[in-house]
Structure formats: structure tokens, C-alpha cells
Protein backbone atom coordinates (compact mmCIF):
# COMPACT_ATOMS: atom_id res chain seq x y z
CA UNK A 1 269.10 -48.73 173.44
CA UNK A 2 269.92 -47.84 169.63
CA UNK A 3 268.61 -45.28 167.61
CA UNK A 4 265.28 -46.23 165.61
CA UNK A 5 264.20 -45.07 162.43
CA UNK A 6 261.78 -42.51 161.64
CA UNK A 7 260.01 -44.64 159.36
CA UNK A 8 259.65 -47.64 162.22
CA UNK A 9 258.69 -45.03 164.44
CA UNK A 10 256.01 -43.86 162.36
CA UNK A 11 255.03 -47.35 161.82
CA UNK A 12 255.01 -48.82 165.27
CA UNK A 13 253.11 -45.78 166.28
CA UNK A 14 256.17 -44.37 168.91
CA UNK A 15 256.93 -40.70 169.79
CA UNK A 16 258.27 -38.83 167.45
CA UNK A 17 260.91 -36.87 169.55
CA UNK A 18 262.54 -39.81 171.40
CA UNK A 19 261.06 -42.92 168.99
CA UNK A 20 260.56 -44.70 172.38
CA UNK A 21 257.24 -43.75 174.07
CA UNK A 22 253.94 -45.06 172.48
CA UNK A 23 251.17 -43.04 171.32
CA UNK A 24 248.23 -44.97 171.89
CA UNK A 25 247.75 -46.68 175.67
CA UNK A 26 246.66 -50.19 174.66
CA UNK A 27 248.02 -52.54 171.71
CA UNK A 28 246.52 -52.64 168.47
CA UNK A 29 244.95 -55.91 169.14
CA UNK A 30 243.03 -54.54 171.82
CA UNK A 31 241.72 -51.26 169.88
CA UNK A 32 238.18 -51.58 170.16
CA UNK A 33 238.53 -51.65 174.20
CA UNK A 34 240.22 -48.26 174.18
CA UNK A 35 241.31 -46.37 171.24
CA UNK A 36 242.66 -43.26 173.53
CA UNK A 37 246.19 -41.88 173.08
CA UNK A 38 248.50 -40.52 175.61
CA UNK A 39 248.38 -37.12 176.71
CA UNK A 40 252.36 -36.88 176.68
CA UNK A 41 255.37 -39.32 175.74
CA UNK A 42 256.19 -41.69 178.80
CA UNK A 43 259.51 -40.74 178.15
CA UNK A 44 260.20 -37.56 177.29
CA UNK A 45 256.90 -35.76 178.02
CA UNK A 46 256.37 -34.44 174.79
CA UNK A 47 252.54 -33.42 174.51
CA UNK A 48 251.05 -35.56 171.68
CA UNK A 49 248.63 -32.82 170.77
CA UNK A 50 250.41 -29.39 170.19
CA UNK A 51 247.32 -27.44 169.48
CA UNK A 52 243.74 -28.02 170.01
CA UNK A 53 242.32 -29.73 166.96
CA UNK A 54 245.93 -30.53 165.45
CA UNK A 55 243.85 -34.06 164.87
CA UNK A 56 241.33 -32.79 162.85
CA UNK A 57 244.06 -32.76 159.65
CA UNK A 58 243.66 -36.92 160.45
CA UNK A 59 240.61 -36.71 159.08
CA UNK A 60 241.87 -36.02 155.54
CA UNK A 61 244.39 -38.99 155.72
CA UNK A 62 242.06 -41.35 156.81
CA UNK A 63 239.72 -39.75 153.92
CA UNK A 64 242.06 -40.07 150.87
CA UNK A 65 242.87 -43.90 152.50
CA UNK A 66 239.44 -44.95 152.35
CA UNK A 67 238.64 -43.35 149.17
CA UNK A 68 242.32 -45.44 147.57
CA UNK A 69 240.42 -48.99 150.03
CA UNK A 70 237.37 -48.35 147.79
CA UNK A 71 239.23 -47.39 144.00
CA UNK A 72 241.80 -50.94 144.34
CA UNK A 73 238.38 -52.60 145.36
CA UNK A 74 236.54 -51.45 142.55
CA UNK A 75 238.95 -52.38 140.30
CA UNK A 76 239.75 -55.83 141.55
CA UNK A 77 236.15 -56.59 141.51
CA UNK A 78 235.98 -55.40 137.93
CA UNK A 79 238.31 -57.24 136.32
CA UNK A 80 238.93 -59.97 138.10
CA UNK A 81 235.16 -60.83 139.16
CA UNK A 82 233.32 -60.11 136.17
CA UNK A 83 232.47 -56.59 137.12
CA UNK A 84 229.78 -58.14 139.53
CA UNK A 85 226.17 -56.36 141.17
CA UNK A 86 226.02 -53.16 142.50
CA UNK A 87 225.35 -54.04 145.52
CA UNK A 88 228.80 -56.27 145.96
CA UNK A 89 230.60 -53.26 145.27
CA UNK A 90 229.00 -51.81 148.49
CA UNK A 91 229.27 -54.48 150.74
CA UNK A 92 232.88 -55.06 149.58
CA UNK A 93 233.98 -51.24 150.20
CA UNK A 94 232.27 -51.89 153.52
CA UNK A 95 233.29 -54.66 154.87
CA UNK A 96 237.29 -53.66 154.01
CA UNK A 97 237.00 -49.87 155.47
CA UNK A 98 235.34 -51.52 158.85
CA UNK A 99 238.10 -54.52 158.72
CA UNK A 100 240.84 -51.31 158.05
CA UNK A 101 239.34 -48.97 160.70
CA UNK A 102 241.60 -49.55 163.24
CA UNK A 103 244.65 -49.13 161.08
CA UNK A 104 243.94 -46.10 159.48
CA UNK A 105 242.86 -44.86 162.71
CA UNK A 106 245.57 -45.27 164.45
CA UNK A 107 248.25 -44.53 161.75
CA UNK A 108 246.34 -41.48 160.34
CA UNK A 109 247.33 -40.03 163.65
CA UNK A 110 250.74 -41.41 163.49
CA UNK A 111 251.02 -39.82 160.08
CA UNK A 112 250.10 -36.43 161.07
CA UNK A 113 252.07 -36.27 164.22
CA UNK A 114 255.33 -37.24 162.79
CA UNK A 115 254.85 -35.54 159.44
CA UNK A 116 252.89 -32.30 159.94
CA UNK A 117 253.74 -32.04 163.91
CA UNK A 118 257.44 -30.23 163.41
CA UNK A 119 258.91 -32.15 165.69
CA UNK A 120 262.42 -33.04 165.71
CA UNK A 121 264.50 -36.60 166.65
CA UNK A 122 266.51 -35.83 169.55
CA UNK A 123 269.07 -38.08 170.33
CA UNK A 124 269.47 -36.82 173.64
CA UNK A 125 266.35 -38.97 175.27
CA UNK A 126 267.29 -42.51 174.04
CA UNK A 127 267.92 -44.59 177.01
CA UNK A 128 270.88 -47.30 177.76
């Protein structure tokens, strides 16, 4: 198997370490059945959490992501809508940061592992 990026990594939610194993135990199409992430890499046992609460910095991504979801929607329903009731505003934010949940979810956690985690590619677990 070839090397993958860190960037695709990040993006199709894999391990950070070996950019193999997945993070999260069902697809995202399937999210709202289970939303649970490994405990450790499938393939090179790297623990997923490496302190208690590491996740709790997920929070803050998923924050400033919701709070960019509700700014573009503002604005789009500002100028190009006619800057419309209050109440559209609401149920616009709304209905895009429960559409987005899963996503931001799941790569909020992506994000922090791979960025803030300190873990390192190593070469030495890709397969074939």
C-alpha cells in the first residue's frame, strides 16, 4: 500500500500515525446509529485518546465552525434574500448546524487528533 497524505488522512478521518486505521467504527452514512470512535488504531494500536479529556479542545473547533455556518448564512440571507424576518435567520442557522452535525462532529475530532495530538507519520506501519 502507498503512502497517504496527511491532509487525506485528516479528511477521511484515518489514524494519524499509520494513515490506515479509521477513527470512528461505522461510516459516516451511518452516524446517527453509532457515533463512537475506536479505542486504538486497528493497525498500529495507537490509543486515539492520549489523555483523558484531550476531546474536550473539539469543542472549540466545532464552536468557531458553527459560529463561521451561522456568519456565511447571515450574510447570504442578507443580500441575496432581501435581508428577510428574524425568525428565518433562526430557522436557517438551525436547520444547517443540525444538517452539518455529523461533519463537524466527526472532523472536529479528526482536527484535533492530527493537529494538536503530536503524533508523528511513521512509515514503518504501512502495509504491502
Amino acid at each position: 500500500m502507498r503512502k497517504i497524505s496527511s491532509t487525506k488522512a485528516l479528511l477521511d478521518c484515518k489514524c494519524p500515525r499509520c494513515r490506515q486505521g479509521d477513527l470512528f467504527q461505522l461510516p459516516l452514512g451511518k452516524f446517527l446509529k453509532n457515533r463512537s470512535m475506536y479505542k486504538k488504531c486497528t493497525v498500529c494500536n495507537l490509543a486515539f485518546e492520549p489523555e483523558p479529556g484531550f476531546y474536550y479542545g473539539a469543542m472549540f473547533i466545532s464552536y468557531a465552525v458553527s459560529v463561521a455556518v451561522s456568519v456565511v448564512s447571515g450574510i447570504v440571507l442578507y443580500n441575496f434574500f432581501n435581508d428577510p424576518d428574524i425568525w428565518v435567520y433562526l430557522v436557517t442557522v438551525l436547520f444547517f448546524m443540525l444538517l452539518l452535525s455529523p461533519l463537524t462532529y466527526r472532523y472536529s475530532r479528526s482536527l484535533m487528533l492530527h493537529i494538536f495530538g503530536g503524533i508523528q507519520f511513521d512509515a514503518s506501519y504501512i502495509k504491502g
